[in-house]
N, C-alpha and C. Protein backbone atom coordinates (compact mmCIF):
# COMPACT_ATOMS: atom_id res chain seq x y z
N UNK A 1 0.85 -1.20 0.00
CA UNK A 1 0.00 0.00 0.00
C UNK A 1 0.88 1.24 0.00
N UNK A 2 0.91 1.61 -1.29
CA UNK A 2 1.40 3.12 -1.44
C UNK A 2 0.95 4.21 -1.27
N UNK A 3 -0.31 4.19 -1.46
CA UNK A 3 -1.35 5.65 -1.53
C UNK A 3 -0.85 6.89 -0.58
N UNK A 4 -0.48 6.29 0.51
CA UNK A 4 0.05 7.30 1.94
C UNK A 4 1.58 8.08 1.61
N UNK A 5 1.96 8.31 0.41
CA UNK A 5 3.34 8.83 -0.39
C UNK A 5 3.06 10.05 -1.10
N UNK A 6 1.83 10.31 -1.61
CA UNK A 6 1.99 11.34 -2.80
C UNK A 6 3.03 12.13 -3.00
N UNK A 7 3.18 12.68 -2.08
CA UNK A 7 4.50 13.27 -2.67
C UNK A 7 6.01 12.70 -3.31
N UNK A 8 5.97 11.52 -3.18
CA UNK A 8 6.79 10.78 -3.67
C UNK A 8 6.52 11.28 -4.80
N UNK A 9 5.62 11.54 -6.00
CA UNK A 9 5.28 11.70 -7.19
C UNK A 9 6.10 12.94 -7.81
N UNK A 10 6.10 13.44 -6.91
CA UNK A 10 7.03 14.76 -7.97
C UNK A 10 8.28 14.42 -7.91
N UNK A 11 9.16 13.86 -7.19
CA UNK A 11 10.57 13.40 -7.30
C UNK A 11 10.54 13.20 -8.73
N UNK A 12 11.85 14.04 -9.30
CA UNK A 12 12.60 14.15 -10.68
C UNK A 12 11.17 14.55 -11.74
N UNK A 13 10.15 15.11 -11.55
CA UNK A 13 9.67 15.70 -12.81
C UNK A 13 9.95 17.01 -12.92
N UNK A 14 10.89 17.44 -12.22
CA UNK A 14 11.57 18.52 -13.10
C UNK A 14 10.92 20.00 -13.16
N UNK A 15 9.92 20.29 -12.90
CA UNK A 15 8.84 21.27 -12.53
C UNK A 15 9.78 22.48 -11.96
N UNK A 16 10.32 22.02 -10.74
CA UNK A 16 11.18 23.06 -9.79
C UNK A 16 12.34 23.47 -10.34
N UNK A 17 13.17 22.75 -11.26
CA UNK A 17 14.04 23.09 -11.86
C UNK A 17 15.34 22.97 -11.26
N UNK A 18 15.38 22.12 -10.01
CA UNK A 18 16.36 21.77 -9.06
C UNK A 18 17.38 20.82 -10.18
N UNK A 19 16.82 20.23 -11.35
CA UNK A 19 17.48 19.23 -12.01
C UNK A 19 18.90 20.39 -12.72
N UNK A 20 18.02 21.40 -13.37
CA UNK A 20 18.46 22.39 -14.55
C UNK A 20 19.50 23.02 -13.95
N UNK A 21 20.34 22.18 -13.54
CA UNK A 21 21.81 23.09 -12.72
C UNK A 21 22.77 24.03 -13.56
N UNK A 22 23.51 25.04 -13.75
CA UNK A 22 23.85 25.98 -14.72
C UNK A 22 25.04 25.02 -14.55
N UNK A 23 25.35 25.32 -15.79
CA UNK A 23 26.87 24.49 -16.97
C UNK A 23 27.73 24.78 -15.74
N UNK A 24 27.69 25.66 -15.22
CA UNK A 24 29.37 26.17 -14.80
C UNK A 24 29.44 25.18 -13.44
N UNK A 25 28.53 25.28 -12.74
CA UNK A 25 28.16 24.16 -11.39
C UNK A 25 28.22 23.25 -11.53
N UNK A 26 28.26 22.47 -12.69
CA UNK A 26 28.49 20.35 -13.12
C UNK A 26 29.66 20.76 -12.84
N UNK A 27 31.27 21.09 -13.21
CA UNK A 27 32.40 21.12 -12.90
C UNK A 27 32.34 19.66 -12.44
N UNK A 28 31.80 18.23 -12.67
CA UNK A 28 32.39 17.54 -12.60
C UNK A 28 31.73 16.72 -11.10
N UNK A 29 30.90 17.78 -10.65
CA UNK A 29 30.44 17.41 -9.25
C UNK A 29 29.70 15.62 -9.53
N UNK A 30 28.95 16.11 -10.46
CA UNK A 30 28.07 14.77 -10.94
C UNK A 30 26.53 14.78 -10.49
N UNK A 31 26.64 14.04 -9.13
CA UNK A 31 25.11 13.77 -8.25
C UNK A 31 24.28 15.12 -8.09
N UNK A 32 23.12 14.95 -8.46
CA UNK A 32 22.49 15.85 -8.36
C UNK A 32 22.21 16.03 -6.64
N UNK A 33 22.38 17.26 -6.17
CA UNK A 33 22.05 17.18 -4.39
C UNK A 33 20.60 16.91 -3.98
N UNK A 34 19.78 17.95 -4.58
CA UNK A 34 18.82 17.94 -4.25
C UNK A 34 17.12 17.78 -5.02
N UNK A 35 16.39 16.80 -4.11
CA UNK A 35 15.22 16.11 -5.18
C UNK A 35 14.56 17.73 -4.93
N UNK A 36 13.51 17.44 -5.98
CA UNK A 36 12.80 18.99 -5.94
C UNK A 36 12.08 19.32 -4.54
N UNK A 37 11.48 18.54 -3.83
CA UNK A 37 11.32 19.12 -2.56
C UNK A 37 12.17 19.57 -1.32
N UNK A 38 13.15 18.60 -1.74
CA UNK A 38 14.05 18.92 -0.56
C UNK A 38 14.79 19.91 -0.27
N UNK A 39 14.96 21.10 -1.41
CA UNK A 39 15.67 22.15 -0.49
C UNK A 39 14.98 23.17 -0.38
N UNK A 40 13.45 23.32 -0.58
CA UNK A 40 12.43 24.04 0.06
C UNK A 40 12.33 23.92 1.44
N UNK A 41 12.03 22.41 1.59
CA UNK A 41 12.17 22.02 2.97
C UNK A 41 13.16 22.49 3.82
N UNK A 42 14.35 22.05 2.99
CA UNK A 42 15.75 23.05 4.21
C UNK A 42 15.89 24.42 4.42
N UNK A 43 15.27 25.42 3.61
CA UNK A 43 15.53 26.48 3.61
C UNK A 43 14.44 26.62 4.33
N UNK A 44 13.12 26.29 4.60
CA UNK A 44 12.42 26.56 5.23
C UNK A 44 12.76 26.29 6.73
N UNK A 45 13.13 25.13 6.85
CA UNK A 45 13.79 24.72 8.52
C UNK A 45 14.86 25.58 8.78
N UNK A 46 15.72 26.22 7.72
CA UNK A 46 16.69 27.05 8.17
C UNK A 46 16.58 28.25 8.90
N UNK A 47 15.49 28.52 8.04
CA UNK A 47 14.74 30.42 8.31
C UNK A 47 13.89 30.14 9.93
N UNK A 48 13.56 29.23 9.89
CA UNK A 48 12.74 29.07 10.84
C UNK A 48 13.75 28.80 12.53
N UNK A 49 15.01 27.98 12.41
CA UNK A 49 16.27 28.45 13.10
C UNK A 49 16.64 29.61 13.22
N UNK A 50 16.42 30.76 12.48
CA UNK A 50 16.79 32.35 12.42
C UNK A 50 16.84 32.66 11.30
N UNK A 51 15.84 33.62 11.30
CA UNK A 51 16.01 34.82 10.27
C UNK A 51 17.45 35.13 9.57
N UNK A 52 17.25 35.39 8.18
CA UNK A 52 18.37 35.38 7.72
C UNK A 52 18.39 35.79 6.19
N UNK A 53 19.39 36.06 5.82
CA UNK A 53 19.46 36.57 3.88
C UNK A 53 19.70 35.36 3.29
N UNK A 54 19.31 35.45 1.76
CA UNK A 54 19.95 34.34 0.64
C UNK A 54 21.15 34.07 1.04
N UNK A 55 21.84 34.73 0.81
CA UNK A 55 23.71 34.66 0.96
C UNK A 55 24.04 34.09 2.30
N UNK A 56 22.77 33.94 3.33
CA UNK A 56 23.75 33.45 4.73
C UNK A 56 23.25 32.23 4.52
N UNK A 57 21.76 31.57 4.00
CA UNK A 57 21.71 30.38 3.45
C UNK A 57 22.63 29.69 2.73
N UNK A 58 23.10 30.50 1.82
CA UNK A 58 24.39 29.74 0.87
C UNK A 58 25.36 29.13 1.53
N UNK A 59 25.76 30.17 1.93
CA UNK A 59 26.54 29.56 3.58
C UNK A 59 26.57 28.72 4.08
N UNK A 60 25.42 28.14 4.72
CA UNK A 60 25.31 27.03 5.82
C UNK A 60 25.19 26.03 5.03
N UNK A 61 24.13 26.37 3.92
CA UNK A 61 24.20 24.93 3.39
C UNK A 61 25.61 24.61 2.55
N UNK A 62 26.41 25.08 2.07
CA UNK A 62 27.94 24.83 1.84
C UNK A 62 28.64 24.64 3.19
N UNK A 63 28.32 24.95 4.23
CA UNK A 63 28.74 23.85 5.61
C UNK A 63 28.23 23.01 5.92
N UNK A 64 26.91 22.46 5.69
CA UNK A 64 26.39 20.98 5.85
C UNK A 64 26.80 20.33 5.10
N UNK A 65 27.81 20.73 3.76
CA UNK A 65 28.32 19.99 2.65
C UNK A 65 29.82 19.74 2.96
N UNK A 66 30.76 20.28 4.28
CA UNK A 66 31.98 20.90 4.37
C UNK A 66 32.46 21.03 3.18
N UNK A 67 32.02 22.15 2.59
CA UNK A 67 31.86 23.04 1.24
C UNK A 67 32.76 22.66 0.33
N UNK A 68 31.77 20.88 0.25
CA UNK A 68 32.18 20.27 -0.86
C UNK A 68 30.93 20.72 -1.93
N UNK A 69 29.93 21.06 -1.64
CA UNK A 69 28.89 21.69 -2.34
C UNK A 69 28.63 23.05 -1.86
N UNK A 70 28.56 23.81 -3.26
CA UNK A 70 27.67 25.44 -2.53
C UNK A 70 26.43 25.68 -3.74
N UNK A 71 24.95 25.43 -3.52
CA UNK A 71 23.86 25.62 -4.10
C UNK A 71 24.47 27.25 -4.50
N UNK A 72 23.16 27.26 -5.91
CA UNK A 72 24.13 28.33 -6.42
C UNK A 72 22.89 29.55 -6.53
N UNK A 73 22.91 30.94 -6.21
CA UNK A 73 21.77 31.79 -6.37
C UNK A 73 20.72 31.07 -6.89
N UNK A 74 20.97 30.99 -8.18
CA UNK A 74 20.05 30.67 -9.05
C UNK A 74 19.07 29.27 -8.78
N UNK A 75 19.70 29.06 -7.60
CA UNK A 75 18.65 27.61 -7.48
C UNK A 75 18.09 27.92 -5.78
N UNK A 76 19.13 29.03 -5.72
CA UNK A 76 18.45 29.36 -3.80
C UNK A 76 17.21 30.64 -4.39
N UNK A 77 17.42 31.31 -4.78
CA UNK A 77 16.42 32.80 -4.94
C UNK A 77 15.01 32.18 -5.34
N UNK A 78 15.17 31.48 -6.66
CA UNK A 78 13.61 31.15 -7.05
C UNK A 78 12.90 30.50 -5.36
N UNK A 79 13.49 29.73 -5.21
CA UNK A 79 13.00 28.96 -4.37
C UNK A 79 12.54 29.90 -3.03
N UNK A 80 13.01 30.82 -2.75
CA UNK A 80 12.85 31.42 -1.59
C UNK A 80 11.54 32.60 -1.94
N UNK A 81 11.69 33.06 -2.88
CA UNK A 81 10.17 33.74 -3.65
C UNK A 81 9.15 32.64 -3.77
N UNK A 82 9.43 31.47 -4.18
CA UNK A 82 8.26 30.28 -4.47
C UNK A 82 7.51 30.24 -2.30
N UNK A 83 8.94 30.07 -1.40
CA UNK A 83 7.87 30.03 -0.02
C UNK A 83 7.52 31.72 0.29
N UNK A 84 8.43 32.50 -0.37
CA UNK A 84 7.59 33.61 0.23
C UNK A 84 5.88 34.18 -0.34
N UNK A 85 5.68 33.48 -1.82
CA UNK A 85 4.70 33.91 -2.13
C UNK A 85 3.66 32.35 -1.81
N UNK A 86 3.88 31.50 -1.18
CA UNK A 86 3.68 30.44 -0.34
C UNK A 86 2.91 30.78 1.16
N UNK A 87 3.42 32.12 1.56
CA UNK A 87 2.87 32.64 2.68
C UNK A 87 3.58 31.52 3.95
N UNK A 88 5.32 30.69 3.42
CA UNK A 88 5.85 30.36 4.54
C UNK A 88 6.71 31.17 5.01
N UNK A 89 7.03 31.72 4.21
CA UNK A 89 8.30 32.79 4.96
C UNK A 89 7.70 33.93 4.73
N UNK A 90 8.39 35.42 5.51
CA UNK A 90 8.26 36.97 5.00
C UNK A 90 9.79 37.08 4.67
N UNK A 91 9.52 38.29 3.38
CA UNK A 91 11.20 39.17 3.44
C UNK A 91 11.30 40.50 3.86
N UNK A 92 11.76 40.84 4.20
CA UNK A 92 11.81 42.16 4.83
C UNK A 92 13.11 42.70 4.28
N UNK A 93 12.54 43.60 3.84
CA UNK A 93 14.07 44.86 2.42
C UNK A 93 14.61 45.42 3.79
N UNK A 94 15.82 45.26 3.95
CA UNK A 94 16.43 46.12 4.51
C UNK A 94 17.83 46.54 3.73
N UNK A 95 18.26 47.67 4.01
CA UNK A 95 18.97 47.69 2.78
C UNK A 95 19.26 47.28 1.57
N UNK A 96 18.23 47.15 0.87
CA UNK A 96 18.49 46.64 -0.71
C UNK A 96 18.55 45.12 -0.79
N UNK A 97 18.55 44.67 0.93
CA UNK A 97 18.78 42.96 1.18
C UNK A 97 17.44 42.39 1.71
N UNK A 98 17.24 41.59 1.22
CA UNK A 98 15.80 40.55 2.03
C UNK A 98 16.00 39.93 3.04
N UNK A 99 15.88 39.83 4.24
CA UNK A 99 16.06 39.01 5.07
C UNK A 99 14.85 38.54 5.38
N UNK A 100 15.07 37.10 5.02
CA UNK A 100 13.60 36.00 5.56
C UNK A 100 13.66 35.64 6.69
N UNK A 101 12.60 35.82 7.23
CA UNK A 101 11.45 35.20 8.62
C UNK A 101 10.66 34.19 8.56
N UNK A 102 10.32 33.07 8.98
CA UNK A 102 9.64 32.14 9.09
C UNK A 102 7.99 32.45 9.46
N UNK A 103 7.10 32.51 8.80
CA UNK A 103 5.70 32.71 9.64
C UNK A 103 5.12 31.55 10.62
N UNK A 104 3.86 32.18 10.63
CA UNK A 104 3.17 31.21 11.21
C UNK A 104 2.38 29.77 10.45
N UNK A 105 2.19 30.06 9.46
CA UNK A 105 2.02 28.90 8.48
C UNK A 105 2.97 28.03 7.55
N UNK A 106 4.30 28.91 8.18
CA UNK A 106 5.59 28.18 7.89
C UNK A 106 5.89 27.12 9.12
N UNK A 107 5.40 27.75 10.24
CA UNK A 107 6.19 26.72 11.31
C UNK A 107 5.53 25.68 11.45
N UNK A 108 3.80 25.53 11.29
CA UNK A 108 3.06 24.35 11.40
C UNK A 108 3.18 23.60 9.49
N UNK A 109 3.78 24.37 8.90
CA UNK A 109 4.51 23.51 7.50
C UNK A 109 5.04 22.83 7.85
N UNK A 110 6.41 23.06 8.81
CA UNK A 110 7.70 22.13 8.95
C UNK A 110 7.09 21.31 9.88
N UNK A 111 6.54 21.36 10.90
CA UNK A 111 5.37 20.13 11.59
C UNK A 111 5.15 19.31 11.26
N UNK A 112 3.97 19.61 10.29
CA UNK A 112 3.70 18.32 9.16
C UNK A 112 4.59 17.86 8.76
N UNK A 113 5.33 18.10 8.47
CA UNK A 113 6.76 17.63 7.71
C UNK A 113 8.14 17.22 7.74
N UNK A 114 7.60 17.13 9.40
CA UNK A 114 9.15 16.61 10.44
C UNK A 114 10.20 15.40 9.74
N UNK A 115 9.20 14.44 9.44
CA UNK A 115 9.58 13.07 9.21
C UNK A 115 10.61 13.60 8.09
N UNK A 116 9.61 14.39 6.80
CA UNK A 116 10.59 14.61 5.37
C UNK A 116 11.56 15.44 5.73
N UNK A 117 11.65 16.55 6.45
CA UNK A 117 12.91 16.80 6.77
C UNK A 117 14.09 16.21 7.56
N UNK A 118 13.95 15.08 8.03
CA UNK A 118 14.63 14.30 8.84
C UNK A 118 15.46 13.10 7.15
N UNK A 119 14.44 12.83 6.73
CA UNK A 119 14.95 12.39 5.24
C UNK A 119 16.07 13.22 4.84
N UNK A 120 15.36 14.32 4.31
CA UNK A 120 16.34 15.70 3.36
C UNK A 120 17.79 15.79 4.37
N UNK A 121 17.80 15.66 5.23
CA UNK A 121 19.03 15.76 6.33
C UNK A 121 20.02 14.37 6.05
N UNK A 122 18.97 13.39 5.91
CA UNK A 122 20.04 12.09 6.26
C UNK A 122 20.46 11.82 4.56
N UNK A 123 19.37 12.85 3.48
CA UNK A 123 20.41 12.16 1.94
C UNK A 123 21.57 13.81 1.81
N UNK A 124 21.15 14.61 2.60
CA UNK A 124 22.54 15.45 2.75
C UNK A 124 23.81 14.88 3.47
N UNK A 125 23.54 14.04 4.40
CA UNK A 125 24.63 13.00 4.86
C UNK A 125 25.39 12.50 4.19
N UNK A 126 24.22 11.94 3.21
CA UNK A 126 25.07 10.64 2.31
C UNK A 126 25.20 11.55 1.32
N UNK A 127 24.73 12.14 0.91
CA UNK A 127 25.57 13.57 -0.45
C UNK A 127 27.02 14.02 -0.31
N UNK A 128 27.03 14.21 0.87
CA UNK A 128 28.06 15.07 1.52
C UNK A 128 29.49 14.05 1.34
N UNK A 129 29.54 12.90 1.91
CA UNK A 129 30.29 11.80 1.96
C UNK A 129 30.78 11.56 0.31
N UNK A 130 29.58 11.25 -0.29
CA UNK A 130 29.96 11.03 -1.75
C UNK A 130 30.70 12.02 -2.59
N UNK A 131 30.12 13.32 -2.11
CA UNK A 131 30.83 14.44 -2.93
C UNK A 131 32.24 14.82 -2.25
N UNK A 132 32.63 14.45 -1.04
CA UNK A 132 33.80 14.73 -0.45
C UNK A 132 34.73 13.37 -1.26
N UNK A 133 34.16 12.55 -1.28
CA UNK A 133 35.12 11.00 -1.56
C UNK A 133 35.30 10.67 -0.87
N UNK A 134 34.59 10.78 0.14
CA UNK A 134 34.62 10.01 1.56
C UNK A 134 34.43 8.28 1.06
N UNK A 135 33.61 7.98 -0.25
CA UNK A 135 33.46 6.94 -0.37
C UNK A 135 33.96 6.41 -1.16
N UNK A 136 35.39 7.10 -1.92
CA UNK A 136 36.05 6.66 -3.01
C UNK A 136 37.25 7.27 -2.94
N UNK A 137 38.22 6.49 -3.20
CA UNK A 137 39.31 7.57 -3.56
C UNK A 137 39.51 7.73 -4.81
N UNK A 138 40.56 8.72 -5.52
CA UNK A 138 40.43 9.50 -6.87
C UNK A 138 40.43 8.38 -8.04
N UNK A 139 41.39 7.23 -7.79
CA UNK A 139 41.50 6.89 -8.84
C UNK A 139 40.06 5.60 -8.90
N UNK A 140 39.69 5.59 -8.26
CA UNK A 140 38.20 4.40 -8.30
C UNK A 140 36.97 6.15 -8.96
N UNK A 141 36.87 7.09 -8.27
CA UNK A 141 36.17 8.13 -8.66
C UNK A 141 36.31 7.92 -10.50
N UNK A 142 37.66 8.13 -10.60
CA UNK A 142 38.50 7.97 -12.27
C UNK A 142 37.84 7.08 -12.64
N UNK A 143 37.95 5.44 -12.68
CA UNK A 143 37.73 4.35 -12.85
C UNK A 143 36.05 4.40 -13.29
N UNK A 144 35.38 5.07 -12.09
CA UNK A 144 33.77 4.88 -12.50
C UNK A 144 33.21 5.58 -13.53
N UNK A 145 34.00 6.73 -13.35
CA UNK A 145 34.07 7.76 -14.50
C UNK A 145 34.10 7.49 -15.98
N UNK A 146 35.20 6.57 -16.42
CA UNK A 146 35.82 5.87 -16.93
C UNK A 146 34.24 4.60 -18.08
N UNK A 147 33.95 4.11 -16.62
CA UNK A 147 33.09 3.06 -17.04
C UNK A 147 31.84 3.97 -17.47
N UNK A 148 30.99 4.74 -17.05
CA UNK A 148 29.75 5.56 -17.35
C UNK A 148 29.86 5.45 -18.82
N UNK A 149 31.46 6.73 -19.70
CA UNK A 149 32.03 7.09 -20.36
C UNK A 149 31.55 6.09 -21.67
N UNK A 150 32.43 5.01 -21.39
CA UNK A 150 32.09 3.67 -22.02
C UNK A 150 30.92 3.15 -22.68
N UNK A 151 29.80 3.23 -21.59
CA UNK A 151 28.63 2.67 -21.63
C UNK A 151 28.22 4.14 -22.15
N UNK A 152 27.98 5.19 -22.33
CA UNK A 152 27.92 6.28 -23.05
C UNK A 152 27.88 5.77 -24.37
N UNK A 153 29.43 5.39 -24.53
CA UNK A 153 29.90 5.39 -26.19
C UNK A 153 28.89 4.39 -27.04
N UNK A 154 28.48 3.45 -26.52
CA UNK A 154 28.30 2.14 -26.58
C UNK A 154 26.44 2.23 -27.37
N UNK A 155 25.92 3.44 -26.65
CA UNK A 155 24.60 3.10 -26.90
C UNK A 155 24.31 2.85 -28.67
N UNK A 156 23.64 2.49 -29.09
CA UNK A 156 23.07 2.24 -30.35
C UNK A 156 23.64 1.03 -30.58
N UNK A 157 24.81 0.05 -30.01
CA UNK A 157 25.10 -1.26 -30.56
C UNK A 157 24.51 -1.98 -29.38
N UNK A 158 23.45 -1.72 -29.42
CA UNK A 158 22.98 -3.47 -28.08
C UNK A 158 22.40 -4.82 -28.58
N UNK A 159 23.24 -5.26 -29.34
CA UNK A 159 22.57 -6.78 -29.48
C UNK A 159 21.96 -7.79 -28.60
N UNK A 160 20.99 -8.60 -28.39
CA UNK A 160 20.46 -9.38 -27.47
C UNK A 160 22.04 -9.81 -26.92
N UNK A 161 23.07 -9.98 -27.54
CA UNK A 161 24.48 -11.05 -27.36
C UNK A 161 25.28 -9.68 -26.41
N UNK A 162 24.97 -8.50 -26.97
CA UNK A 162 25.98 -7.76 -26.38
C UNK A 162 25.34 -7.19 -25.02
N UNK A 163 24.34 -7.81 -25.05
CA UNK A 163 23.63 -6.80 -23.22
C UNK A 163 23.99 -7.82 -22.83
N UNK A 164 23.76 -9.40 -23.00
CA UNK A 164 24.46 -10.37 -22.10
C UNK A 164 25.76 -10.28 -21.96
N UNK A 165 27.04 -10.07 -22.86
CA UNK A 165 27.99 -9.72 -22.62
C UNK A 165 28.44 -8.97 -21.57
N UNK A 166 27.97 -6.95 -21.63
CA UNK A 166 27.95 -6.36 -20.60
C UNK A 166 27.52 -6.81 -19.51
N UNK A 167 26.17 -6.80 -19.35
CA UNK A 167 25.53 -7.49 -18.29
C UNK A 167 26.35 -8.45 -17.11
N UNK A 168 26.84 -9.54 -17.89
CA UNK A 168 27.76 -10.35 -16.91
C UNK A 168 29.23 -9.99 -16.67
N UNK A 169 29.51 -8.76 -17.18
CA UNK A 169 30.51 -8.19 -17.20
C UNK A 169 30.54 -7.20 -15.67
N UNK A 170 29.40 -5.93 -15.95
CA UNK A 170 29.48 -5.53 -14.66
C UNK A 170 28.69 -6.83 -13.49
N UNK A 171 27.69 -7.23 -13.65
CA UNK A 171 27.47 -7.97 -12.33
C UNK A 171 29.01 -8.73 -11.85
N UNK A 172 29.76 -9.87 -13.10
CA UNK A 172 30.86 -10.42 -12.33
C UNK A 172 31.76 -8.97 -11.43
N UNK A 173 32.19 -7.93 -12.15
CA UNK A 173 32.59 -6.92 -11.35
C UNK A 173 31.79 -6.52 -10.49
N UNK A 174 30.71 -6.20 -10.11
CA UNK A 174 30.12 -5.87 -8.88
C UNK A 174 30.56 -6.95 -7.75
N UNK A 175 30.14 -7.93 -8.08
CA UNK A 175 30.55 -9.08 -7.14
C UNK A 175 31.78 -9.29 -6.63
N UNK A 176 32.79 -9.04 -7.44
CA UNK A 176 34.35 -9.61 -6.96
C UNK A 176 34.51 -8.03 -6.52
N UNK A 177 33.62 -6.59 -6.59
CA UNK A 177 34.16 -5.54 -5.55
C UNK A 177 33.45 -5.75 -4.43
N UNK A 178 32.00 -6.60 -3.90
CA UNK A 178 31.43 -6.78 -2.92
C UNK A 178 32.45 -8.22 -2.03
N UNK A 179 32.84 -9.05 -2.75
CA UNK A 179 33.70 -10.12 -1.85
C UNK A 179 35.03 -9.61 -1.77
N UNK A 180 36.13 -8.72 -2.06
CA UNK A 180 36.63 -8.17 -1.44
C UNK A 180 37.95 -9.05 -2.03
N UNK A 181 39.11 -9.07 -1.21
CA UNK A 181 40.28 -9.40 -1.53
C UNK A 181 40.80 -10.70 -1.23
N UNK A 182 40.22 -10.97 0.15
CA UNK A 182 40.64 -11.83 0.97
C UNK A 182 40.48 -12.79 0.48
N UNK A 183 41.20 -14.07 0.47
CA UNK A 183 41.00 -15.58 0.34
C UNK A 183 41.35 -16.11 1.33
N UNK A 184 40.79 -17.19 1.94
CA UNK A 184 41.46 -17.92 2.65
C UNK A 184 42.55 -18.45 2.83
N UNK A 185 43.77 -18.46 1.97
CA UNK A 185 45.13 -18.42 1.88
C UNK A 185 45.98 -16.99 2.56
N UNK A 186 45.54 -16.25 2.18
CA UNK A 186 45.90 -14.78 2.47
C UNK A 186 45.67 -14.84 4.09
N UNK A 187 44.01 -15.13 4.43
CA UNK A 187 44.03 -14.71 6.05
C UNK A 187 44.22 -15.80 6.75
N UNK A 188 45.19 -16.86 6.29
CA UNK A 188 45.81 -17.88 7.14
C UNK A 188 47.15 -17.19 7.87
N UNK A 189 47.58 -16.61 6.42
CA UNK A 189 48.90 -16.15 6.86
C UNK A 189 49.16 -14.98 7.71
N UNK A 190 47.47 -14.27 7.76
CA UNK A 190 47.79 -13.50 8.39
C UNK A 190 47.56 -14.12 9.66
N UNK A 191 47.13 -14.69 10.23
CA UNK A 191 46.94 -15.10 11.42
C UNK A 191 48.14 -15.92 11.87
């Protein structure tokens, strides 16, 4: 029983434009950070921690990344006009600068919505790790790189013979990187 998800449904249709990252920001990063709800959600939990400008958002969230990621205007501003004309946040011009406030129909937003922001937190976890290389070092980063590349080049020749080919190609490689190095010869000697 799915029905209790809807919002699952907008993940990756693209609407918010969280996908449409500007040329200059791929630099290679790769993973996209954020599904289209999720950095409404953070910016909303942020403001709602303290009042604050675009630019001090940029900020923090390039420290929840240890500024291996910095979201870029162009994907923080829309978004912060989308909750202010949302009636979750206010801006208030002060000098030529907006500083957002959290309302009152912002704070019983993030309420409802404890659980999904507790999500949006724990795939900034695992974002964060991946984009640091916490989970790779350079030359396996290279290597995967490498393979995508490949399978890139490749499209338009898939014969029934050549997807079985690939096919048992990466699964045997998946497998011999999930069992690891060790043989039982090896950890005799080490012992």
């Amino acid at each position: 029983m799915r029905e209790h998800h809807p919002h699952h449904r907008e993940f990756g249709d693209g609407h918010d434009g969280f996908e449409k990252r500007p040329g200059r920001e791929r630099g290679g990063r790769g993973p996209r950070v954020f599904a289209p709800g999720d950095l409404k959600l953070l910016l909303l939990a942020l403001i709602a921690e303290q009042p604050c400008h675009g630019y001090d958002l940029i900020r923090q969230i390039e420290g929840m990344f240890d500024g291996a990621y910095s979201p870029s205007p162009g994907v923080i501003y829309p978004t912060l006009t989308f909750l202010e004309e949302s009636e979750l946040i206010s801006g208030d011009a002060e000098g030529g600068k907006k500083r957002y406030s959290v309302t009152e129909a912002g704070r019983l937003s993030l309420q409802d919505q404890a659980i999904a922001l507790d999500g949006v937190r724990m795939r900034i976890d695992v974002s964060k790790r991946s984009l640091r290389g916490h989970d790779r070092p350079a030359e396996i980063h290279e290597a995967v790189h490498n393979l995508r590349h490949a399978l890139q080049m490749h499209h338009g020749r898939w014969s029934p013979q050549e997807i079985v080919r690939v096919r048992d190609l990466l699964n045997a490689t998946a497998r011999a990187i999930v069992d690891g190095p060790a043989t039982p010869s090896s950890q005799e000697s080490v012992e």
